[in-house]
Protein backbone atom coordinates (compact mmCIF):
# COMPACT_ATOMS: atom_id res chain seq x y z
CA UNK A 1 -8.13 23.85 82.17
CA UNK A 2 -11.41 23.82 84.19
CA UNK A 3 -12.36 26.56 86.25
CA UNK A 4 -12.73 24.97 89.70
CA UNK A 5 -14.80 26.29 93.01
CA UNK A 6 -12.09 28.04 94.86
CA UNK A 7 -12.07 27.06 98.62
CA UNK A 8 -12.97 29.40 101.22
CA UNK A 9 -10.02 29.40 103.44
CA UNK A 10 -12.28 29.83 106.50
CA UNK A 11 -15.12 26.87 107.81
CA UNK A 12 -18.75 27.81 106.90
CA UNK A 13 -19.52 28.89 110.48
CA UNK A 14 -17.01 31.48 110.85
CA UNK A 15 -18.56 34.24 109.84
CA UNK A 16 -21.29 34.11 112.28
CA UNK A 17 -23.12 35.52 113.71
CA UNK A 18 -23.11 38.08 110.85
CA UNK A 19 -23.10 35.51 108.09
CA UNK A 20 -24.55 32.12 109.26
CA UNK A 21 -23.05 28.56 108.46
CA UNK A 22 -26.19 27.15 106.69
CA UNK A 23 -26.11 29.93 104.31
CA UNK A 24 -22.58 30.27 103.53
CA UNK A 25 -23.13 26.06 102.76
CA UNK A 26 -25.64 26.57 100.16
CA UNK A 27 -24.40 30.04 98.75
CA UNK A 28 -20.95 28.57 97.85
CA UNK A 29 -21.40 24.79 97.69
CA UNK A 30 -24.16 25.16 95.73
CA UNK A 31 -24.94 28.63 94.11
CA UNK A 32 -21.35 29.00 93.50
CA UNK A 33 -20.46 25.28 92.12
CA UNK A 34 -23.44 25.49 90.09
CA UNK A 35 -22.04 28.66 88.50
CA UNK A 36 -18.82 27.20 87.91
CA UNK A 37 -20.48 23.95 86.32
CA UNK A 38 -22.53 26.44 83.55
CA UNK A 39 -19.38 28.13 82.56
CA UNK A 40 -16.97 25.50 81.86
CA UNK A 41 -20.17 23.88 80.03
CA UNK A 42 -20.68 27.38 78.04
CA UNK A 43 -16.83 27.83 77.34
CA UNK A 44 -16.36 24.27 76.22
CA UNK A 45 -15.14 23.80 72.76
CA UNK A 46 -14.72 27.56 71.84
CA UNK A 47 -12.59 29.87 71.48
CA UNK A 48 -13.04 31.21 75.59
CA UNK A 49 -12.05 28.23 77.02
CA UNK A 50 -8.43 28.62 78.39
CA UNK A 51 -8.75 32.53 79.06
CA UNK A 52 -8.56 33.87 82.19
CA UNK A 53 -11.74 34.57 83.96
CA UNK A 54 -10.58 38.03 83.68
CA UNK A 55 -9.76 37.76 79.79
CA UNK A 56 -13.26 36.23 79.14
CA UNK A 57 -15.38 38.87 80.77
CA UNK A 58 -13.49 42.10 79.82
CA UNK A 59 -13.27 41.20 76.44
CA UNK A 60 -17.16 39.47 76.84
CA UNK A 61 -19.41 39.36 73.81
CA UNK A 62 -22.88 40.74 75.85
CA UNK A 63 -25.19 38.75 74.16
CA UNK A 64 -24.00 35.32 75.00
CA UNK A 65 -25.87 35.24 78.28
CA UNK A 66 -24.96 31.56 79.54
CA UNK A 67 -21.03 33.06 79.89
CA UNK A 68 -22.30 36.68 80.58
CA UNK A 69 -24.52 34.96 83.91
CA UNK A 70 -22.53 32.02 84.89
CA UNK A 71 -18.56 33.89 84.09
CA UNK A 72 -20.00 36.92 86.50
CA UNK A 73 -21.39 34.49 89.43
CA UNK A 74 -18.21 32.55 89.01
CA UNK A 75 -16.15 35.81 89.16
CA UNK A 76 -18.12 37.83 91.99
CA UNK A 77 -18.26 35.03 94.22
CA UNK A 78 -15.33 34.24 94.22
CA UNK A 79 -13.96 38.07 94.94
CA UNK A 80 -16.81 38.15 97.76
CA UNK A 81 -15.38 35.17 99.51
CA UNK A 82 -12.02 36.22 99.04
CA UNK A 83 -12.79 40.22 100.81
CA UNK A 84 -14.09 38.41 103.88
CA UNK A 85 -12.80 36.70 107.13
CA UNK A 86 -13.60 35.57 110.74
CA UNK A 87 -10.10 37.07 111.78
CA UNK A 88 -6.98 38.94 110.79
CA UNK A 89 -8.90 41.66 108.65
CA UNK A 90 -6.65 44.24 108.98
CA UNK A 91 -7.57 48.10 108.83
CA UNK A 92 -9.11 50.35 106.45
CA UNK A 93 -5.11 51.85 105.81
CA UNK A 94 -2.69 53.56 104.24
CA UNK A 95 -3.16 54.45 100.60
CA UNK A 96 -6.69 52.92 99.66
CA UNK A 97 -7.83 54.94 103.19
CA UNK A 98 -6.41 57.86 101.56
CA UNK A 99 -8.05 57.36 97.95
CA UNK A 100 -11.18 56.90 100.00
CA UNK A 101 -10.96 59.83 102.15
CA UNK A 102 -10.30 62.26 98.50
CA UNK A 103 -13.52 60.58 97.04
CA UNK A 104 -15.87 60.35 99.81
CA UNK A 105 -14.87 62.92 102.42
CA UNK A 106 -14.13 60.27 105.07
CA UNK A 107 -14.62 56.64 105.65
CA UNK A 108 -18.20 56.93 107.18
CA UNK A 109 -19.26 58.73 104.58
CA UNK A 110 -17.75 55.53 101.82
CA UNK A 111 -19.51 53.19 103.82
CA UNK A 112 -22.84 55.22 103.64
CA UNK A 113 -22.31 55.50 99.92
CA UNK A 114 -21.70 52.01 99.85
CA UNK A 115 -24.54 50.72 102.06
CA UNK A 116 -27.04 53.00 99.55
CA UNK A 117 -25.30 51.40 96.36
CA UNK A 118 -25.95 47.73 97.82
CA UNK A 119 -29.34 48.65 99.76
CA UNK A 120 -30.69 50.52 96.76
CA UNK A 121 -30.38 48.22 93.96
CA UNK A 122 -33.08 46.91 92.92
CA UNK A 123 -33.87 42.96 92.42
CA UNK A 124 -31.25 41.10 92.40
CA UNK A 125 -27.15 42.44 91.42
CA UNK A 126 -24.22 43.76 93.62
CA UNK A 127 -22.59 46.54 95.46
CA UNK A 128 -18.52 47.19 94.29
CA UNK A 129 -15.67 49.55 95.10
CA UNK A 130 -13.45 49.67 92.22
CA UNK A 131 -10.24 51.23 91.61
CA UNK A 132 -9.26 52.82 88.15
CA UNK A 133 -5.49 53.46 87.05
CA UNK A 134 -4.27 56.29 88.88
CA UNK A 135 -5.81 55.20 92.15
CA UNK A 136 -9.09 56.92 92.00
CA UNK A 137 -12.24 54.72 93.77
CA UNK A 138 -15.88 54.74 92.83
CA UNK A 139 -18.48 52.76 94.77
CA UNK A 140 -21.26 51.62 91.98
CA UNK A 141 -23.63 48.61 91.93
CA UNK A 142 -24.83 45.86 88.78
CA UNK A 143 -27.68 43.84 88.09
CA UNK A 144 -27.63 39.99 88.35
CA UNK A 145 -24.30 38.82 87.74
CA UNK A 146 -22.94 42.08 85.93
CA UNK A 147 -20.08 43.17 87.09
CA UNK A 148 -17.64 46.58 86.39
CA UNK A 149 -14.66 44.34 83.89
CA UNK A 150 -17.60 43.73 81.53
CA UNK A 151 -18.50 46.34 78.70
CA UNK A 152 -21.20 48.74 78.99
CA UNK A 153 -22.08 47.78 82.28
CA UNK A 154 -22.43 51.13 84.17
CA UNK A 155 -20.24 50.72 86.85
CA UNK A 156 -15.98 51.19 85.95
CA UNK A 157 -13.00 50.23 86.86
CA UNK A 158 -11.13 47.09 88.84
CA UNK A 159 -13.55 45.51 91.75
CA UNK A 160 -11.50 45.44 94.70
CA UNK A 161 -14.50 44.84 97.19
CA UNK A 162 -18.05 43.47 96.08
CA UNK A 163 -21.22 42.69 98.53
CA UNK A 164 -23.58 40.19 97.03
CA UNK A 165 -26.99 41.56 97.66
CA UNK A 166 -29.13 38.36 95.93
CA UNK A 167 -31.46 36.94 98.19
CA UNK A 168 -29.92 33.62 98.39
CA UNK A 169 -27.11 35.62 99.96
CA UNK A 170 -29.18 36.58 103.23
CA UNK A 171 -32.64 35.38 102.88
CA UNK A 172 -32.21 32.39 105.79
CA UNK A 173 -31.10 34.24 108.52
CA UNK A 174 -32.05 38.40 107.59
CA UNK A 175 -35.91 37.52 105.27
CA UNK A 176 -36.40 40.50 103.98
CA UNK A 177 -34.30 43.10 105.84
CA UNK A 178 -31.25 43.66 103.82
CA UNK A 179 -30.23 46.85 104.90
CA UNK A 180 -29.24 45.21 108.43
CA UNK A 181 -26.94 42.19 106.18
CA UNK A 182 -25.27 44.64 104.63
CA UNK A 183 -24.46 46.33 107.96
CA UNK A 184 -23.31 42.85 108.94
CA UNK A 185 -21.20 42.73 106.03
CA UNK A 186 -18.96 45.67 107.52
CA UNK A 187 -17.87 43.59 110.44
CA UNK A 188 -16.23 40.46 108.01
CA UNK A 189 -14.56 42.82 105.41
CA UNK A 190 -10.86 41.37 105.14
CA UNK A 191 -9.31 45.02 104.60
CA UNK A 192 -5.70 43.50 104.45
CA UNK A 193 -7.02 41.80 101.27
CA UNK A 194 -8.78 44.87 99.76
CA UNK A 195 -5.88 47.24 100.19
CA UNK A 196 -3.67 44.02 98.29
CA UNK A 197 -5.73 43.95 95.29
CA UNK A 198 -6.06 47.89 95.28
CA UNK A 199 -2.09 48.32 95.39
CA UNK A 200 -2.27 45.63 92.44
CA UNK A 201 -5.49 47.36 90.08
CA UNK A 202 -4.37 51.22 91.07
């Protein structure tokens, strides 16, 4: 079975005005699909092709750089659209606000950690919060399309929340002043869905 582009659940525009419509059009409908075309083309005819998106990149063979690339962008988008919404987001709660508050001291202080991960890496990659068993949380970043299920990246555990910090993410409305996206970000975070897939990864 073919992975497919997974539908936003929300219309393009309704993330503005921290997100705008045009870029959310061409970030999914056409970074994403094209990411989702190169891995069922990579996969084809071997031995990946029926795994689970999460099967294929935890178990990932490093070197084969058409699944490594296109498996990630297919994976981290489609966590990134899923950890966002115009309404309904819920509160940073309950136990993840608790496993938060042991790491980081207190909430402002995860989001500052956070915002440095994402503002601070360099070129192109992403900003996570990941969970490992137990419950404990670490905020890390990746290059490109790396991401923390595949080996040796340095960066651990289950992504539960990932900002994409590419340029195609931001470029057309924030140029060159990503610092004040990922602010933006903090206002679309679906928290309801982050606490779900921490209570599932912990």
């Amino acid at each position: 079975m073919a992975f497919e582009l997974p539908e936003l659940g929300y219309a393009y525009d309704a993330l503005e005005p921290h997100i705008d419509a045009r870029t959310m059009e061409i970030h999914h409908g056409k970074h994403h699909q094209g990411y989702t075309n190169n891995l069922n083309n990579a996969i084809a005819g071997t031995d990946l092709e029926g795994k689970s998106i999460n099967d294929i990149l935890t178990g990932l063979d490093m070197s084969n750089g058409a699944v490594r690339n296109n498996g990630g962008g297919f994976y981290n988008h489609s966590l990134f659209w899923s950890v966002m919404s115009p309404e309904d987001k819920g509160y940073l709660t309950g136990e993840l606000r608790d496993a938060i508050e042991a790491e980081f001291g207190s909430v402002d202080a995860f989001k500052d950690a956070f915002a440095k991960a994402a503002a601070t890496r360099f070129g192109s990659g992403w900003a996570w919060l990941c969970v490992h068993p137990g419950g404990k949380v670490e905020v890390c970043s990746s290059a490109n399309q790396d991401n923390p299920l595949m080996n040796g990246v340095d960066c651990g555990g289950t992504p539960i929340l990932g900002l994409d910090v590419w340029e195609h993410a931001y470029y057309l409305n924030y140029q060159n002043r990503r610092p004040d996206y990922i602010k933006a970000f903090f206002n679309v975070i679906n928290w309801n869905e982050v606490e779900r897939r921490y209570a599932e990864a912990k």
